[in-house]
Every structure is written in C-alpha cells, then in structure tokens.
C-alpha atoms as a PDB file:
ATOM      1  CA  UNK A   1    -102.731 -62.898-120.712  1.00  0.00           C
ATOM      2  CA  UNK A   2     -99.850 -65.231-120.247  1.00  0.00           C
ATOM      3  CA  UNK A   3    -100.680 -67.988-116.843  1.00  0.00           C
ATOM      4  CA  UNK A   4     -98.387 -65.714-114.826  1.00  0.00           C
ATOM      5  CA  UNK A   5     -99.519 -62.644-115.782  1.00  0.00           C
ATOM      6  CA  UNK A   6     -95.890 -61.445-116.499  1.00  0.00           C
ATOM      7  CA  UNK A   7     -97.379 -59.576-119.787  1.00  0.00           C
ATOM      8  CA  UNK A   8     -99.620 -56.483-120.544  1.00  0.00           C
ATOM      9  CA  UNK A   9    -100.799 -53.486-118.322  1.00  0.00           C
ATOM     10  CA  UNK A  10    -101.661 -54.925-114.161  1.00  0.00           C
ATOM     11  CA  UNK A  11    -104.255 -52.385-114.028  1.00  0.00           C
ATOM     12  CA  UNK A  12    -105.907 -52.790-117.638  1.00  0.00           C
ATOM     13  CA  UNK A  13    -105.693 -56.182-116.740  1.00  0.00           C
ATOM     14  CA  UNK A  14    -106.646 -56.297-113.336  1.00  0.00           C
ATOM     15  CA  UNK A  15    -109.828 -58.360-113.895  1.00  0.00           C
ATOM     16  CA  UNK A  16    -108.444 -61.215-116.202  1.00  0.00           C
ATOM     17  CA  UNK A  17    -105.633 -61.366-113.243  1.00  0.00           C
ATOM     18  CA  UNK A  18    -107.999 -61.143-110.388  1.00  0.00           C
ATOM     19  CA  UNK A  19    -110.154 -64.304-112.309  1.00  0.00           C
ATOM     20  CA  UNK A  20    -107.356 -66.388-113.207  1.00  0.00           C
ATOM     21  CA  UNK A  21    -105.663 -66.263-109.800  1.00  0.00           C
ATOM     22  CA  UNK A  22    -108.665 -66.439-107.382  1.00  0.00           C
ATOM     23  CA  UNK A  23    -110.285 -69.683-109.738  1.00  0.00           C
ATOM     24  CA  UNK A  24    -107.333 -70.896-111.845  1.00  0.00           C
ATOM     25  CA  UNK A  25    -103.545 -70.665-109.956  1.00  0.00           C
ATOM     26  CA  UNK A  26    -104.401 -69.984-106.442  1.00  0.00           C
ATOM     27  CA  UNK A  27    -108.217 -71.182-105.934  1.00  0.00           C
ATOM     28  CA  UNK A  28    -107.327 -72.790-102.773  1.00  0.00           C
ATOM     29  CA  UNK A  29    -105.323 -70.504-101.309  1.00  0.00           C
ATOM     30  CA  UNK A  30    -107.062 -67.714-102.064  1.00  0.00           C
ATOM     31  CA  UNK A  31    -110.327 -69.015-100.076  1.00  0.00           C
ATOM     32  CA  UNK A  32    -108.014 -69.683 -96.639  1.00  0.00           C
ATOM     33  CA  UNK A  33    -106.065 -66.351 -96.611  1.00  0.00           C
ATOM     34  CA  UNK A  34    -109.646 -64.528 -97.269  1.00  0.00           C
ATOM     35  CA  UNK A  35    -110.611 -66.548 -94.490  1.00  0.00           C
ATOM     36  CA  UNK A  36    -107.824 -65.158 -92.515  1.00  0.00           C
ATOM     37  CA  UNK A  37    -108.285 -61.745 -93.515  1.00  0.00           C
ATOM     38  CA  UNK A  38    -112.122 -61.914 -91.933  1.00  0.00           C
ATOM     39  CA  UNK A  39    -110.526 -62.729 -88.956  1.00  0.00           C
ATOM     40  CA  UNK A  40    -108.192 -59.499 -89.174  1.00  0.00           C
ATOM     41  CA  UNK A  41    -111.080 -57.612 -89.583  1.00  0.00           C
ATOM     42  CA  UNK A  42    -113.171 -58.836 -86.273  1.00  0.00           C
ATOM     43  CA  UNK A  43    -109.849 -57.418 -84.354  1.00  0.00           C
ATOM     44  CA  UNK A  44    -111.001 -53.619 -84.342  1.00  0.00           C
ATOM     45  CA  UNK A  45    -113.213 -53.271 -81.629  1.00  0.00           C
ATOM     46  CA  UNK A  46    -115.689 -50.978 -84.216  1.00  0.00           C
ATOM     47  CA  UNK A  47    -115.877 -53.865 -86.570  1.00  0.00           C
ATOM     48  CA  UNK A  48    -116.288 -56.469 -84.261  1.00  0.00           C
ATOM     49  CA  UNK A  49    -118.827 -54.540 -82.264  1.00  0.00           C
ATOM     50  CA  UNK A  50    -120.491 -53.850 -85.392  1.00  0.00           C
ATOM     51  CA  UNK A  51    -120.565 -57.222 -86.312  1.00  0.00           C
ATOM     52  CA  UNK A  52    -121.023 -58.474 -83.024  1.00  0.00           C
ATOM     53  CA  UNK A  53    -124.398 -56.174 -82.256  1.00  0.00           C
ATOM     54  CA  UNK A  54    -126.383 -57.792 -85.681  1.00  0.00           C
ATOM     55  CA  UNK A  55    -126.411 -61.379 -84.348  1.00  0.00           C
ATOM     56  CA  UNK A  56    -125.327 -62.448 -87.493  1.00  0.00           C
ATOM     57  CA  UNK A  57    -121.994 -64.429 -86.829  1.00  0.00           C
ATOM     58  CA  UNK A  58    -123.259 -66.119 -83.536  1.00  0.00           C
ATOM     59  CA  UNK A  59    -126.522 -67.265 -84.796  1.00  0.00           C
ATOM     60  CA  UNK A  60    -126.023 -68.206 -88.465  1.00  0.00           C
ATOM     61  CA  UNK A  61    -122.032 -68.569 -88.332  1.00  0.00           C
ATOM     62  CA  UNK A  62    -122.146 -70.616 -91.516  1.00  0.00           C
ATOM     63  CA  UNK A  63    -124.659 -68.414 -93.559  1.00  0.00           C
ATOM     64  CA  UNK A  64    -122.844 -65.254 -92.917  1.00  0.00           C
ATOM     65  CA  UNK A  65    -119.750 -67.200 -94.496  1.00  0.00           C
ATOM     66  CA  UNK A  66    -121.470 -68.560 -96.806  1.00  0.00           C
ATOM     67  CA  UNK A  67    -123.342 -65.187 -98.174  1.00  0.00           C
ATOM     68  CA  UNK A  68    -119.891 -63.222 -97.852  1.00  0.00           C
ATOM     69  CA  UNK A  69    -118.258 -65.853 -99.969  1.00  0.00           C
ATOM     70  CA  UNK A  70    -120.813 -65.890-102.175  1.00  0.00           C
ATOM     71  CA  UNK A  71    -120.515 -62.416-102.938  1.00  0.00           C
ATOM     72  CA  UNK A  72    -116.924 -61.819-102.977  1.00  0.00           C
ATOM     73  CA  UNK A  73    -116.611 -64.961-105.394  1.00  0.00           C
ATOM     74  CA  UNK A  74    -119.327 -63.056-107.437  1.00  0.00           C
ATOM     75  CA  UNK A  75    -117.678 -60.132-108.043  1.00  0.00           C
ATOM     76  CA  UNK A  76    -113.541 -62.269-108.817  1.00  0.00           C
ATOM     77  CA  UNK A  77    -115.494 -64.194-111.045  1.00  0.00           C
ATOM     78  CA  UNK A  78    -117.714 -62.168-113.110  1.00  0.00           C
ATOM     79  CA  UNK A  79    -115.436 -58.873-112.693  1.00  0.00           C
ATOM     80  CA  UNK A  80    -116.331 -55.922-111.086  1.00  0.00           C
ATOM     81  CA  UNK A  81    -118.081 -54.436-113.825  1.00  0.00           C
ATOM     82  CA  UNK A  82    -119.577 -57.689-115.314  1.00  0.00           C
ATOM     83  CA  UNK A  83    -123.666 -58.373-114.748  1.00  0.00           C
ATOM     84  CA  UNK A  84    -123.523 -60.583-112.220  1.00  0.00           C
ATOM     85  CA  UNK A  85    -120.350 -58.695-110.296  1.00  0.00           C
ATOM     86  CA  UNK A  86    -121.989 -55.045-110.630  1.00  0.00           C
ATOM     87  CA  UNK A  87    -125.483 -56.783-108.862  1.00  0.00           C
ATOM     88  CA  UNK A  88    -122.860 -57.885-106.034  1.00  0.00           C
ATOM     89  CA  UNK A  89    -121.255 -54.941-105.456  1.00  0.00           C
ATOM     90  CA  UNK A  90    -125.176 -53.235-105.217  1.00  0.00           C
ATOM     91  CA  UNK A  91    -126.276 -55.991-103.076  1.00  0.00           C
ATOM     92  CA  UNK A  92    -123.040 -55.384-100.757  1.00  0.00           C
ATOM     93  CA  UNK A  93    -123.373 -51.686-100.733  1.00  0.00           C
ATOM     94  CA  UNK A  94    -127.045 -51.965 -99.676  1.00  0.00           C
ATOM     95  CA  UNK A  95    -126.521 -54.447 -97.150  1.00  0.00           C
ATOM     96  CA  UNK A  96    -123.153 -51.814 -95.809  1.00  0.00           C
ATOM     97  CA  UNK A  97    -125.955 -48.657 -95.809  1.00  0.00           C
ATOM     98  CA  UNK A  98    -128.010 -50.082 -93.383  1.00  0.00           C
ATOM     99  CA  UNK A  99    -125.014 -49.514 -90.669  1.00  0.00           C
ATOM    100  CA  UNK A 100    -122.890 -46.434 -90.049  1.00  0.00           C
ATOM    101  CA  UNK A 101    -119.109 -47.704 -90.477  1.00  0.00           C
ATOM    102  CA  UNK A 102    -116.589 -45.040 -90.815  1.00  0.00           C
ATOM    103  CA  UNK A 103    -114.591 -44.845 -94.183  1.00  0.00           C
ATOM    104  CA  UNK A 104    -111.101 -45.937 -92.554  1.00  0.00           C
ATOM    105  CA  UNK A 105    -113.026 -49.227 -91.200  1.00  0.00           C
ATOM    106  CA  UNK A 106    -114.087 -49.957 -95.129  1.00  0.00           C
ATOM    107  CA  UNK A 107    -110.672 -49.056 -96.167  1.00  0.00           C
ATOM    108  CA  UNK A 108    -109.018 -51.266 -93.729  1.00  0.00           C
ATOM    109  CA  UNK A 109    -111.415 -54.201 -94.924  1.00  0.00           C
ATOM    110  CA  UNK A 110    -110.767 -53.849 -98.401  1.00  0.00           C
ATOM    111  CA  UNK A 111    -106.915 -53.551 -97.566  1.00  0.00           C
ATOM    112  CA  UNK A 112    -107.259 -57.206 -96.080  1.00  0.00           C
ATOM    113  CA  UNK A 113    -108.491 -58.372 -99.506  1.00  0.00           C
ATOM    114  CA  UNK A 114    -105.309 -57.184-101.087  1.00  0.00           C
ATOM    115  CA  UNK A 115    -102.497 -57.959 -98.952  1.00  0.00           C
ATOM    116  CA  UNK A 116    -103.821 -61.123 -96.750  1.00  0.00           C
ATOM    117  CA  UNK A 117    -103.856 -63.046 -99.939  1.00  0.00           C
ATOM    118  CA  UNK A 118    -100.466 -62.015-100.377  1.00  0.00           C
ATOM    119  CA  UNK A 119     -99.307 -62.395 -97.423  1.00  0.00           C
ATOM    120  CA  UNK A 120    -100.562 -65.619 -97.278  1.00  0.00           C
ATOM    121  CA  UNK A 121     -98.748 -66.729-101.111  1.00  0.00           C
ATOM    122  CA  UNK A 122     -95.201 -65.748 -99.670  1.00  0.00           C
ATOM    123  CA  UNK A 123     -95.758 -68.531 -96.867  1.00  0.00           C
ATOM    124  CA  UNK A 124     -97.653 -71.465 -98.375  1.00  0.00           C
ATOM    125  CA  UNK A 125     -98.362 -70.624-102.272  1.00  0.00           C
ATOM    126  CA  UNK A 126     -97.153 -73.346-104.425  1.00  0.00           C
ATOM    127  CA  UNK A 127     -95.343 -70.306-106.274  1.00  0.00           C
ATOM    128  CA  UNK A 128     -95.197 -66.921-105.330  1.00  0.00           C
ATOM    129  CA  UNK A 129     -97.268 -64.621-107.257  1.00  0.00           C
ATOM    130  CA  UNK A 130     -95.085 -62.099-109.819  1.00  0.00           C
ATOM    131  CA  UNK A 131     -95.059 -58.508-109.031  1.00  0.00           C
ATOM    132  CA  UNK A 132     -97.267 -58.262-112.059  1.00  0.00           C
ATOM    133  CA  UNK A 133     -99.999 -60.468-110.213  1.00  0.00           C
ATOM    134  CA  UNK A 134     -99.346 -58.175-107.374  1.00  0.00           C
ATOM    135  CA  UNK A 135    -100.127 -55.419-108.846  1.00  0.00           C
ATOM    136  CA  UNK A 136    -103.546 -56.515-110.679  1.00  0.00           C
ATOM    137  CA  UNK A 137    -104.844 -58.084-107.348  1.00  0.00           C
ATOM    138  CA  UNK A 138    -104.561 -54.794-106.012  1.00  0.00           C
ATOM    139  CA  UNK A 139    -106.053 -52.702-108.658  1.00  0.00           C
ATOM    140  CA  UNK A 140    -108.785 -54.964-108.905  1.00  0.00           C
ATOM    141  CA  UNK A 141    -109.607 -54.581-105.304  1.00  0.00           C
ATOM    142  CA  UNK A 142    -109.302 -50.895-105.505  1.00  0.00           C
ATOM    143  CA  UNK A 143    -111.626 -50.824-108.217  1.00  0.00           C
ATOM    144  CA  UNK A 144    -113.956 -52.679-105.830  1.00  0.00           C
ATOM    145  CA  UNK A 145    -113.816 -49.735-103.563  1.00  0.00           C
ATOM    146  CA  UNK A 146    -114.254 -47.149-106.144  1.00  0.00           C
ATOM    147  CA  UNK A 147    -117.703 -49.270-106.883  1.00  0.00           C
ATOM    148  CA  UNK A 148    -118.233 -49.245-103.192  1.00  0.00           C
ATOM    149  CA  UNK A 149    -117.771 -45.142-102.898  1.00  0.00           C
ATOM    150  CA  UNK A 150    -114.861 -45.837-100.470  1.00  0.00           C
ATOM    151  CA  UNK A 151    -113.115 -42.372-100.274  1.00  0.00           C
ATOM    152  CA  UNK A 152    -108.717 -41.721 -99.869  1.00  0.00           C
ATOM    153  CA  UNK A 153    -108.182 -44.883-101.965  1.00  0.00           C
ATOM    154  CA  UNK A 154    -104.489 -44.960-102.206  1.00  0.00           C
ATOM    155  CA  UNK A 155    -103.305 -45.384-105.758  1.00  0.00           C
ATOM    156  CA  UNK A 156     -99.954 -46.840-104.874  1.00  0.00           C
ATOM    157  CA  UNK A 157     -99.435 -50.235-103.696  1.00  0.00           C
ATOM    158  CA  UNK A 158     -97.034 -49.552-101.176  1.00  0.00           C
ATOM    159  CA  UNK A 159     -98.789 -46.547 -99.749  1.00  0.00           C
ATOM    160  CA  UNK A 160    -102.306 -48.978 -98.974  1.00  0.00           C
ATOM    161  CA  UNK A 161     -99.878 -51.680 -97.336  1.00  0.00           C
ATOM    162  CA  UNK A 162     -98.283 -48.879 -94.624  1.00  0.00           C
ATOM    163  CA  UNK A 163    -102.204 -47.814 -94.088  1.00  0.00           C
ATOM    164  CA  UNK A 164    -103.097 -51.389 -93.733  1.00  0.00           C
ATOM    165  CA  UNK A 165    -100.396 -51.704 -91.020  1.00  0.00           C
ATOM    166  CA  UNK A 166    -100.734 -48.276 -89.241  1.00  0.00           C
ATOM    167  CA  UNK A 167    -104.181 -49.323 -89.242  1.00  0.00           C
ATOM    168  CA  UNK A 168    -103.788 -52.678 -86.906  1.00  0.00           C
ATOM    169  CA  UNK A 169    -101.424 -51.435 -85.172  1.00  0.00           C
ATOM    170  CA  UNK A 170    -103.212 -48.003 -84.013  1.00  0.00           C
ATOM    171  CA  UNK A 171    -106.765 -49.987 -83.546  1.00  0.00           C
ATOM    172  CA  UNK A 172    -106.090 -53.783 -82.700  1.00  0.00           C
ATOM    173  CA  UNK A 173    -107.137 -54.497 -79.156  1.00  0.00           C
ATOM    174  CA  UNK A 174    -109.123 -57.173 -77.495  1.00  0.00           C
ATOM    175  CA  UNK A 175    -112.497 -56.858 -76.600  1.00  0.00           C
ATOM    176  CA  UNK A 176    -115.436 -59.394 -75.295  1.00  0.00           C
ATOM    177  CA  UNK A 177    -117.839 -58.398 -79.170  1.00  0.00           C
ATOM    178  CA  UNK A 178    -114.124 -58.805 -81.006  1.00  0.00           C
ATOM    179  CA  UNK A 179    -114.075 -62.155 -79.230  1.00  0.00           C
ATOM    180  CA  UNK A 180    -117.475 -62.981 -79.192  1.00  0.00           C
ATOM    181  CA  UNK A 181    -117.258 -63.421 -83.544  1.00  0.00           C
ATOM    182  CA  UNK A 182    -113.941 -64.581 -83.613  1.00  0.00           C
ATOM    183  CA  UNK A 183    -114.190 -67.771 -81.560  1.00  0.00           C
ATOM    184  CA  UNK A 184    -117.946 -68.003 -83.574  1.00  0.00           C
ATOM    185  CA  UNK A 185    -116.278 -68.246 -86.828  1.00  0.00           C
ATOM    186  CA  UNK A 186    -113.263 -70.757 -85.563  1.00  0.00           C
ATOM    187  CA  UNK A 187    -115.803 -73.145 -84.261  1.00  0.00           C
ATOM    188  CA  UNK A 188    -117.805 -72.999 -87.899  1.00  0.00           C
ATOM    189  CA  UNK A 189    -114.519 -73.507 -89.412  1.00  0.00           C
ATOM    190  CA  UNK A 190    -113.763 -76.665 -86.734  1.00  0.00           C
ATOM    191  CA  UNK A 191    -117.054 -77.806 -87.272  1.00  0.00           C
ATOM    192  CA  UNK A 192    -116.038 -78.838 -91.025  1.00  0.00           C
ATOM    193  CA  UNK A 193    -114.008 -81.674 -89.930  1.00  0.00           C
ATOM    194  CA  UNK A 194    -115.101 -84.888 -87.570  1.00  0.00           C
ATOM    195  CA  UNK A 195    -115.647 -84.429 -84.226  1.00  0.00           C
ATOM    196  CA  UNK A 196    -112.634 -86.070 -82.790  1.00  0.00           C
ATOM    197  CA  UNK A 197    -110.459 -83.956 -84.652  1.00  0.00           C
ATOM    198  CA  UNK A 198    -112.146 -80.735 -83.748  1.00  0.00           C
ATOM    199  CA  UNK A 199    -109.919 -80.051 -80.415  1.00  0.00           C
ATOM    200  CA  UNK A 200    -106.892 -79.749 -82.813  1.00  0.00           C
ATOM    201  CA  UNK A 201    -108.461 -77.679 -85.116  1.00  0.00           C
ATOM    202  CA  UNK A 202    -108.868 -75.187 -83.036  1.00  0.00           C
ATOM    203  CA  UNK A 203    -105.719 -74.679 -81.574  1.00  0.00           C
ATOM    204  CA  UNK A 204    -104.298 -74.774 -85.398  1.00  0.00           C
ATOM    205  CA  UNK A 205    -106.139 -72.137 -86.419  1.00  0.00           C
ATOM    206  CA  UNK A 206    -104.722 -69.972 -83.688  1.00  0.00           C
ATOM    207  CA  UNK A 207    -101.565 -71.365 -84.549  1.00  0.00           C
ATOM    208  CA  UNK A 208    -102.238 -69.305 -87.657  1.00  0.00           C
ATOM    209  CA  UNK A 209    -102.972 -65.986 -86.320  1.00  0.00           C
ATOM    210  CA  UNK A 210    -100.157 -63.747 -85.426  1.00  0.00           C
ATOM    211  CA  UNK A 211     -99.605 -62.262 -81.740  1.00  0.00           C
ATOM    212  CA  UNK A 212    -101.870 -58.881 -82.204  1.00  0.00           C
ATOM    213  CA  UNK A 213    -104.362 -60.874 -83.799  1.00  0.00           C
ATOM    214  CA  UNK A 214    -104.443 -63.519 -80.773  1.00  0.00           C
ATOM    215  CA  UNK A 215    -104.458 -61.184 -78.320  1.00  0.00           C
ATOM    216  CA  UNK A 216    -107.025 -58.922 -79.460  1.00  0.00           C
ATOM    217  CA  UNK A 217    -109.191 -62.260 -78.715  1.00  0.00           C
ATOM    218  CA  UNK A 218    -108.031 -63.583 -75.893  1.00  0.00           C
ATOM    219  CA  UNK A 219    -106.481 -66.602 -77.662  1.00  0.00           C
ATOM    220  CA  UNK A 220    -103.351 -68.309 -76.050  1.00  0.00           C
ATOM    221  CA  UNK A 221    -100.342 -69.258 -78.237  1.00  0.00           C
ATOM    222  CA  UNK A 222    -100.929 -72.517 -80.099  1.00  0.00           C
ATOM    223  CA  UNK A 223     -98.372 -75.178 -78.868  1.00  0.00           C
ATOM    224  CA  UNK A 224     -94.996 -74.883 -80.730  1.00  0.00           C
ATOM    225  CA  UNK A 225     -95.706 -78.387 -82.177  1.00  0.00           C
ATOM    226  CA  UNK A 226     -98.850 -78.317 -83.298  1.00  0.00           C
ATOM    227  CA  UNK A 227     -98.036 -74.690 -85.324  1.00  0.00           C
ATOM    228  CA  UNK A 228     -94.828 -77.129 -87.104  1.00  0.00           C
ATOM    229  CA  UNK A 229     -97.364 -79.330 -88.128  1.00  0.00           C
ATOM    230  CA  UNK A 230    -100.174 -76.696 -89.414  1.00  0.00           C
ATOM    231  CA  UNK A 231     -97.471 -74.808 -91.472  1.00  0.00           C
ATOM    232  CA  UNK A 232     -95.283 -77.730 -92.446  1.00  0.00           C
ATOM    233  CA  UNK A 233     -98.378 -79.571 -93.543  1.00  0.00           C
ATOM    234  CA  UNK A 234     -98.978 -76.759 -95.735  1.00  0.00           C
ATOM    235  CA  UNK A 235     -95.657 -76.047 -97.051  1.00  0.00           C
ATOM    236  CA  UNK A 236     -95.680 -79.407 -98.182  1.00  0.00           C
ATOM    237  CA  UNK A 237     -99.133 -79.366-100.159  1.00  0.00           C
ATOM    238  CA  UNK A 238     -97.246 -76.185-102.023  1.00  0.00           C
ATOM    239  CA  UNK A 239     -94.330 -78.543-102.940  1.00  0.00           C
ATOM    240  CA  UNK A 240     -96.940 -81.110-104.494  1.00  0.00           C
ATOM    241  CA  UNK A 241     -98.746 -79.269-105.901  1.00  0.00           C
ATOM    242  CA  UNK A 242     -95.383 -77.899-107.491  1.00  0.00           C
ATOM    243  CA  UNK A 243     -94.556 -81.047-109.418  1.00  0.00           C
ATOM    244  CA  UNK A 244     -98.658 -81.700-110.269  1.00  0.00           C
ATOM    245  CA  UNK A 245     -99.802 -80.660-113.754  1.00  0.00           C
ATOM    246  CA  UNK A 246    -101.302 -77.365-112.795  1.00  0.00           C
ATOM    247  CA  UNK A 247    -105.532 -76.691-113.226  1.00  0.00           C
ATOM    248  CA  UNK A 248    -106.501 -75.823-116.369  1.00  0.00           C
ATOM    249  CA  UNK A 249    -110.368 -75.439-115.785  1.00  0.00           C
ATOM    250  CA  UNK A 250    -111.431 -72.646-113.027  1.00  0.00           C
ATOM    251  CA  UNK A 251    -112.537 -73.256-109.582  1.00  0.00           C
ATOM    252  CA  UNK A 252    -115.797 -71.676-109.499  1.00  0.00           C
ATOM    253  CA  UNK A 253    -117.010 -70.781-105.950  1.00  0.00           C
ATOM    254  CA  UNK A 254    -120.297 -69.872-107.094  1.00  0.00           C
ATOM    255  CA  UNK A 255    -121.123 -73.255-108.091  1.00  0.00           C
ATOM    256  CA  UNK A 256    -120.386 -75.176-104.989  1.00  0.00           C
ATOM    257  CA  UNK A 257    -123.723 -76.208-103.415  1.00  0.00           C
ATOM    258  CA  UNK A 258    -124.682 -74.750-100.272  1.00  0.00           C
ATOM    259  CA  UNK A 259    -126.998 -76.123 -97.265  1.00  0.00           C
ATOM    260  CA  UNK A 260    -128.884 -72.656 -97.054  1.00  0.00           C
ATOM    261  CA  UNK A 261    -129.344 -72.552-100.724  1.00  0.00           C
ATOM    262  CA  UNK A 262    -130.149 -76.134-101.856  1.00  0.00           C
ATOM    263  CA  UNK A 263    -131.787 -74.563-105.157  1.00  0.00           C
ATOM    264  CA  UNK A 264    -128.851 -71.737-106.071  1.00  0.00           C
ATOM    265  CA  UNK A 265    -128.146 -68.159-104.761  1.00  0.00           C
ATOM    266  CA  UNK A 266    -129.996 -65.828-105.678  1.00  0.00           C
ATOM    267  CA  UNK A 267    -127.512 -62.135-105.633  1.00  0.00           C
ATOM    268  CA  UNK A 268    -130.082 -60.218-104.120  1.00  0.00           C
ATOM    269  CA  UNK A 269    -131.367 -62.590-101.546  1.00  0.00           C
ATOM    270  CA  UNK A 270    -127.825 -62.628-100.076  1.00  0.00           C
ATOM    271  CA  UNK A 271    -126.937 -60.972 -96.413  1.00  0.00           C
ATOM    272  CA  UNK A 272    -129.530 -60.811 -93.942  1.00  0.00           C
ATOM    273  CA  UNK A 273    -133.073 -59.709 -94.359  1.00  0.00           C
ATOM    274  CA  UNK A 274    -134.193 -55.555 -93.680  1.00  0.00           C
ATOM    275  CA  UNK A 275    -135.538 -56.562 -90.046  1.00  0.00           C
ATOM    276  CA  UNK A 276    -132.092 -58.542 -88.353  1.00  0.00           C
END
C-alpha cells in the first residue's frame, strides 16, 4: 500500500489503511478527534443515561478512558480479524450485552468513529486524508460493526454520514446524566496538564465542541479568543508537522504504560467487572 493509500481496493484494504493512519500518518490526531467523538456520543440522553447510571465515568473517569482506548487501539492495530483484535471485539461485545442499548444508539456510536476523525482531518490534519483513506476508514469501521452484530449497516459512505447527522439532530438535547459524564470526562482531560493551566483548559475544550454539542450540556460558548488560540495553535502544529520528515515507525497505543495497569493490559480484564 502506497503512504497515502491512493492505490489498491479501500475495502480489501481497509485494515492496512485503518493501521497505517490511526499509528503511522495521523496517530495524534486520530486519538483527539476519537476523543471528541466520545463526547458526541454522551449528547443523546439514552447514551448518556446509560452511561451515566453505571458509575463508571464519574468514579473511574480515567480508567473508563483508558480501557476504551485500550480496546479501540486493539482492534486499529491488530485488525479486526487479527488475534488480539477479534479478543477485543469479544471483550467489547460482552461488556455491550450486559446493557440493553437500542441498535440506532450502536449505529450512531460507530458512525462517530468514522466521520469524527474526518471531520476532525479537514480542520487540523497536517494533510487531508485522500478519498481513498476515506473510504478504508469507513469500511474498516463497518466491519467493526458487522463483528459487533450491529444491524442496517449502511454500505455507502454517504448514506452513514446523513444517518450520523439525522441522528444528532433528531436526539441531541441536554440533560443533567448527559451532563453529569461530559463535564466528568473534560475535567480528566484538564487534569493532564498543571494545575494553573487547568481553568483554560476547560474552556478550550468547549471551545471545541460545536453549538448542539454545548448545549446538550449546559456548556457556555468559549470566549472568541481563547477558541483563536485553541484552533490556531493547532493549525499551526499541522503546518510543522508539514515541513517535518514524516514517522516512519507506528505509534502504538497499546504500548503506552498506564497507572491502572502498571504490569500490561490484559484484553479480557478490560471494562468494568460483572458486579458495577
């Protein structure tokens, strides 16, 4: 596969693309606009109830992050239908069986995975990815949902992007549990950085969520200002990273250490226990 993916079949080669973008071109930026899609997905009130109701987010913000990253990277990284990506799927799919969630909520969730990355290349990517790229990410994803017995997948691109927006725009609203996780998982994400710097973190990451998103929790506009900085700050890491030689060696999320797990993951130890 050529480093933009230009050549070859997108959905034969839907894995390969998947890998090489989500570890090799866009490693970065793939982590922040998944990031941004989890946010999408705590603005239907089901969702956000759901997730709200397990205790999960509030009370071990950073191990829910770090056990849903740990699993998504899984699966990019070893393939959906590699060893250690088929265990995540199974571990995922037990984890999801333990709740009722209706089968547009799943679809909606895996639609995030597919276009917020996207979405998120056309504003701050270093290049955009080639229709090509596009078009792997998304078959890759769907082939996560086949795995995941997902039913109506679309099979056309364009078709999953109108239910993706019908979607928010039929079930976005604000409620207190949609609230609740959201401002949870902004205050993990603030807690990253030093403590002084914390009360502009916050309004920055607002600053990155659109109008529907911020209102469905309660979230006043970020000041004009401090949005110019967020995005021109990242525009300009694209253009650096522009005229950088570009990674060779993958980005493996899977190997970064984690507090909960100062030994290594184990796949089926991931997600909280039967009794939460």
């Amino acid at each position: 596969m050529s480093a933009s993916a230009d050549d070859g079949d997108p959905r034969a080669d839907c894995v390969d693309i998947a890998r090489r973008l989500g570890t090799v071109t866009f490693p970065w930026d793939t982590t922040r606009s998944l990031e941004m899609a989890l946010f999408r997905t705590f603005a239907s009130p089901r969702i956000g109830a759901l997730l709200n109701a397990t205790g999960e987010f509030a009370g071990r913000t950073q191990k829910r992050y770090d056990d849903t990253d740990l699993i998504v990277s899984e699966i990019v990284e070893s393939g959906f239908d590699g060893e250690r990506g088929r265990r995540a799927i199974a571990r995922m799919n037990a984890i999801h069986a333990r709740f009722r969630i209706a089968n547009d909520d799943f679809l909606y969730v895996l639609s995030t995975f597919v276009f917020e990355p996207i979405r998120w290349n056309a504003r701050f990517g270093w290049r955009r990815m080639t229709e090509p790229e596009k078009l792997g990410w998304f078959w890759f994803w769907r082939g996560v949902g086949e795995r995941m017995a997902i039913r109506d997948l679309p099979d056309d691109f364009a078709a999953f992007e109108r239910f993706n927006v019908e979607y928010e725009r039929a079930r976005f609203r604000f409620t207190e549990a949609n609230r609740a996780v959201a401002l949870a998982t902004r205050e993990m994400f603030a807690g990253w950085f030093p403590k002084l710097l914390r009360p502009l973190v916050r309004p920055a990451i607002d600053g990155l969520l659109d109008e529907p998103l911020r209102n469905a929790f309660g979230l006043a506009p970020a000041p004009i200002w401090l949005v110019a900085a967020t995005t021109g700050a990242l525009r300009a890491r694209a253009a650096l990273l522009r005229v950088l030689p570009k990674r060779r060696r993958p980005r493996l999320r899977t190997r970064i250490g984690r507090a909960d797990y100062p030994g290594g993951h184990r796949i089926e130890s991931l997600g909280p226990p039967p009794s939460s």
